[in-house]
C-alpha atoms as a PDB file:
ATOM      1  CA  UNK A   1       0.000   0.000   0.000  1.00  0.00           C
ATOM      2  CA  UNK A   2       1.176   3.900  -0.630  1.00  0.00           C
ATOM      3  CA  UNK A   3       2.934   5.809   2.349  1.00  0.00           C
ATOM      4  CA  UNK A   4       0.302   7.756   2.162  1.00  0.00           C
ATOM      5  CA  UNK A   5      -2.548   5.022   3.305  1.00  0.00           C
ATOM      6  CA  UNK A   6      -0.678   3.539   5.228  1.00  0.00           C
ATOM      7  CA  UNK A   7       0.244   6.905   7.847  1.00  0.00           C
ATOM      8  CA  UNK A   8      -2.875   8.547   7.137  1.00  0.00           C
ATOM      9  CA  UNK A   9      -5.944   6.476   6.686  1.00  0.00           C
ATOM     10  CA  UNK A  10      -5.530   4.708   9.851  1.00  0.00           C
ATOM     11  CA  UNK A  11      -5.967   8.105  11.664  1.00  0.00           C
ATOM     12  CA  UNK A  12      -8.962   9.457   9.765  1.00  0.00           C
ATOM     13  CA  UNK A  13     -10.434   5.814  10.703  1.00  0.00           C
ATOM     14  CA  UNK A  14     -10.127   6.700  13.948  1.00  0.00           C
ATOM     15  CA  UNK A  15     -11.923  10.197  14.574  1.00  0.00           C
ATOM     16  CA  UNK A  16     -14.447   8.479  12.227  1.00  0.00           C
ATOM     17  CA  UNK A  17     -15.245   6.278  14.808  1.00  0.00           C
ATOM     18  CA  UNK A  18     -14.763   9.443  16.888  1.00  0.00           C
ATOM     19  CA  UNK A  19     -17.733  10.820  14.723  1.00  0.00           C
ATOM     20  CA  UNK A  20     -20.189   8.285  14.568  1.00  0.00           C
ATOM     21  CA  UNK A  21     -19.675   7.747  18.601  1.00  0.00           C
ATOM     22  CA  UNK A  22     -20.791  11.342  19.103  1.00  0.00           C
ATOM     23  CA  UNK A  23     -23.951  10.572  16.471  1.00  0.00           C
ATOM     24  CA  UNK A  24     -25.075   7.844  18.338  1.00  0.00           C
ATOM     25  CA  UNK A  25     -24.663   8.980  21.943  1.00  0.00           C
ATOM     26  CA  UNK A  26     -26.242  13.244  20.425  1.00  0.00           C
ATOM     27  CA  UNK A  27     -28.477  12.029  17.713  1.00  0.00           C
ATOM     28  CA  UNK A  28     -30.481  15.515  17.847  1.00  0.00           C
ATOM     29  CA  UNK A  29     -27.662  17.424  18.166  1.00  0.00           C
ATOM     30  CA  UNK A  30     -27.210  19.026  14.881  1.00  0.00           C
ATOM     31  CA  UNK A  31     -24.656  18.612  12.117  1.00  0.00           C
ATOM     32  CA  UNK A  32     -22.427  21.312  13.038  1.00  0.00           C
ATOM     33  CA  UNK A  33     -22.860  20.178  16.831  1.00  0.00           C
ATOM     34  CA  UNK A  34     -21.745  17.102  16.162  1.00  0.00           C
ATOM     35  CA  UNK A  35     -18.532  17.846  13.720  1.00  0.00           C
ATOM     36  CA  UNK A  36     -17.607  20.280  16.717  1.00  0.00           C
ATOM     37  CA  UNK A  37     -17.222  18.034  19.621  1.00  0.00           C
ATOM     38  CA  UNK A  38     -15.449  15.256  17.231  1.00  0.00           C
ATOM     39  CA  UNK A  39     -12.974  17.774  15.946  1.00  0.00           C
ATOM     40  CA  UNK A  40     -12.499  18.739  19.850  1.00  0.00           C
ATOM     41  CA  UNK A  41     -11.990  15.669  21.274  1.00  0.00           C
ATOM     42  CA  UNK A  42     -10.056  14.647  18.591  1.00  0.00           C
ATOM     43  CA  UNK A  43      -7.677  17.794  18.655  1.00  0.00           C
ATOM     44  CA  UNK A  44      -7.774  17.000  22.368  1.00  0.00           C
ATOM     45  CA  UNK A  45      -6.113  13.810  22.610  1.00  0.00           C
ATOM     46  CA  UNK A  46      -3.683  14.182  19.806  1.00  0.00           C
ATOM     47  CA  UNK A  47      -2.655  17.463  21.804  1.00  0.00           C
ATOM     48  CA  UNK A  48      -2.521  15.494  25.172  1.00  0.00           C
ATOM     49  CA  UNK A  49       0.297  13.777  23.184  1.00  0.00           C
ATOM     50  CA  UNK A  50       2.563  16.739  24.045  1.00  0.00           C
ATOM     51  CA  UNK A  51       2.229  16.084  27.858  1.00  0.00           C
ATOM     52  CA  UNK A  52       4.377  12.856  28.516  1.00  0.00           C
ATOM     53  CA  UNK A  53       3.908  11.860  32.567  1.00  0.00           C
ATOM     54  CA  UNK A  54       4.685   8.799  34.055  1.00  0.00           C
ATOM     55  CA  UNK A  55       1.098   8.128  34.713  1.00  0.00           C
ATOM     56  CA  UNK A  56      -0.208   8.568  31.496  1.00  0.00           C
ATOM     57  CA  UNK A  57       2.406   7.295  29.816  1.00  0.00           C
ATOM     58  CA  UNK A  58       1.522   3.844  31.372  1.00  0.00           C
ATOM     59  CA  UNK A  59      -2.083   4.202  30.778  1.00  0.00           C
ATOM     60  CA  UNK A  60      -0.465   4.709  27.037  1.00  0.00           C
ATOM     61  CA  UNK A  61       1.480   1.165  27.470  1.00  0.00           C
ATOM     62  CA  UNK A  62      -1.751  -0.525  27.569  1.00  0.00           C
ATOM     63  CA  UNK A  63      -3.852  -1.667  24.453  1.00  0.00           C
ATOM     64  CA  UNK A  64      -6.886   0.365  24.969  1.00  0.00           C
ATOM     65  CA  UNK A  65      -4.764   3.160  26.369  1.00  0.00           C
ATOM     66  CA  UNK A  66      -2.662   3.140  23.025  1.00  0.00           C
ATOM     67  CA  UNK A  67      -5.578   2.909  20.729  1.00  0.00           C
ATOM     68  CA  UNK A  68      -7.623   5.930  22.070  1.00  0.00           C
ATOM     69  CA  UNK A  69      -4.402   8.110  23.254  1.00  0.00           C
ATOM     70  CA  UNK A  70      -1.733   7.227  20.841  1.00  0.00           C
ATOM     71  CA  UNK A  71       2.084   8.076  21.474  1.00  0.00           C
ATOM     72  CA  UNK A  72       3.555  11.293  19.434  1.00  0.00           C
ATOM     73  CA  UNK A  73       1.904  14.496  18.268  1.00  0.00           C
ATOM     74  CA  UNK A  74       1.718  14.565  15.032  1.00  0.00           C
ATOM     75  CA  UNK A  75       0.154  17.775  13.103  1.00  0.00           C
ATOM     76  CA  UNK A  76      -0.860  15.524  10.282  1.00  0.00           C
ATOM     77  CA  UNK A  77      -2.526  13.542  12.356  1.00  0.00           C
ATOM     78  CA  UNK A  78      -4.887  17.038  12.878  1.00  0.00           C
ATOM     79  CA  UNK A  79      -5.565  17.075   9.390  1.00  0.00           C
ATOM     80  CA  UNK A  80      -6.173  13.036   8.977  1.00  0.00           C
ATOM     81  CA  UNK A  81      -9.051  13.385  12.068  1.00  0.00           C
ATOM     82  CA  UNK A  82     -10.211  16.754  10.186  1.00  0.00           C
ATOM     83  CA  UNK A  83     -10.543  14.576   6.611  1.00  0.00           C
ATOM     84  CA  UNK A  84     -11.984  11.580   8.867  1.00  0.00           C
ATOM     85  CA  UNK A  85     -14.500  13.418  10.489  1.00  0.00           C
ATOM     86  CA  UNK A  86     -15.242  15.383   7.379  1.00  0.00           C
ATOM     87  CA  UNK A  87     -15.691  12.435   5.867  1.00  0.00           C
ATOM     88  CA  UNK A  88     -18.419  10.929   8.167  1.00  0.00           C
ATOM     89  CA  UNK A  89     -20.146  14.258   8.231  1.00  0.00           C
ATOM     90  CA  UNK A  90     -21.189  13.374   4.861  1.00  0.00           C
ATOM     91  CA  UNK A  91     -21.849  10.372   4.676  1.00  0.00           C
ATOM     92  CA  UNK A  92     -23.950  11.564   8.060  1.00  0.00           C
ATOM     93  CA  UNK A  93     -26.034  13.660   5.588  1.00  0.00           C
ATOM     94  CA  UNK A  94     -26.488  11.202   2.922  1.00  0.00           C
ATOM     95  CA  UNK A  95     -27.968   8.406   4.971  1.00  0.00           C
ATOM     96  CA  UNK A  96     -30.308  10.479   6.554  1.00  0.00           C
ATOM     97  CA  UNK A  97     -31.379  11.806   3.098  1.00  0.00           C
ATOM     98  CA  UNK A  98     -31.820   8.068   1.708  1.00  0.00           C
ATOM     99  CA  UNK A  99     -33.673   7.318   5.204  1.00  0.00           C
ATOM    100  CA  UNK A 100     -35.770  10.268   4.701  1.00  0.00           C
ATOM    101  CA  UNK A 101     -36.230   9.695   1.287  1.00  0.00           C
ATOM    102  CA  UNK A 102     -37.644   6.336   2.089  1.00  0.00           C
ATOM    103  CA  UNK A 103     -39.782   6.880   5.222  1.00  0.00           C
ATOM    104  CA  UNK A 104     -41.365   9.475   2.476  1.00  0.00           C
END
C-alpha cells in the first residue's frame, strides 16, 4: 500500500469512529454540533500527546490506552481526524437523506 494510506488512513479511521460515537450517543444534536465536539476531542487527545507523565504514559502502554491516546503528536494527524471526520459528516447527511427519502 502507498505511504500515504498507510500513515494517514488509519488516523482518519479513527476520529471516524470518533464521529459516529458522538452521532449515536447526540443524535439531535445538529450537524455542526456534532462535527464540533469530534474535531475537539479529537484535537484533544492528539494534543494530550505533548504532555508525557509517568502516569499517562503507562495508561499509554496498555492496548486500549494506546488505541484511544496514541504516542507522538503529530500535526498531520490534525488534518487526517479533520478529513476523517469530514468524511463521516457526509456520509452523516447522505444516509439520513436516503432514510428520509424512504420513510417518504
Amino acid at each position: 500500500m502507498p505511504d500515504l494510506v498507510t500513515l494517514y488512513v488509519g488516523d482518519s479511521f479513527w476520529a471516524l469512529m470518533v464521529f459516529w460515537i458522538v452521532c449515536l450517543l447526540k443524535p439531535g444534536w445538529n450537524p455542526a454540533q456534532q462535527v464540533v465536539t469530534a474535531i475537539l476531542f479529537s484535537y484533544a487527545v492528539e494534543l494530550s500527546q505533548l504532555y508525557q507523565s509517568q502516569w499517562l504514559n503507562e495508561i499509554r502502554n496498555t492496548k486500549p490506552g494506546a488505541l484511544i491516546l496514541g504516542f507522538d503528536f503529530k500535526v498531520s494527524d490534525l488534518i487526517a481526524y479533520a478529513v476523517g471526520i469530514g468524511v463521516g459528516a457526509v456520509l452523516n447527511s447522505l444516509l439520513k437523506s436516503v432514510l428520509k427519502t424512504k420513510v417518504n
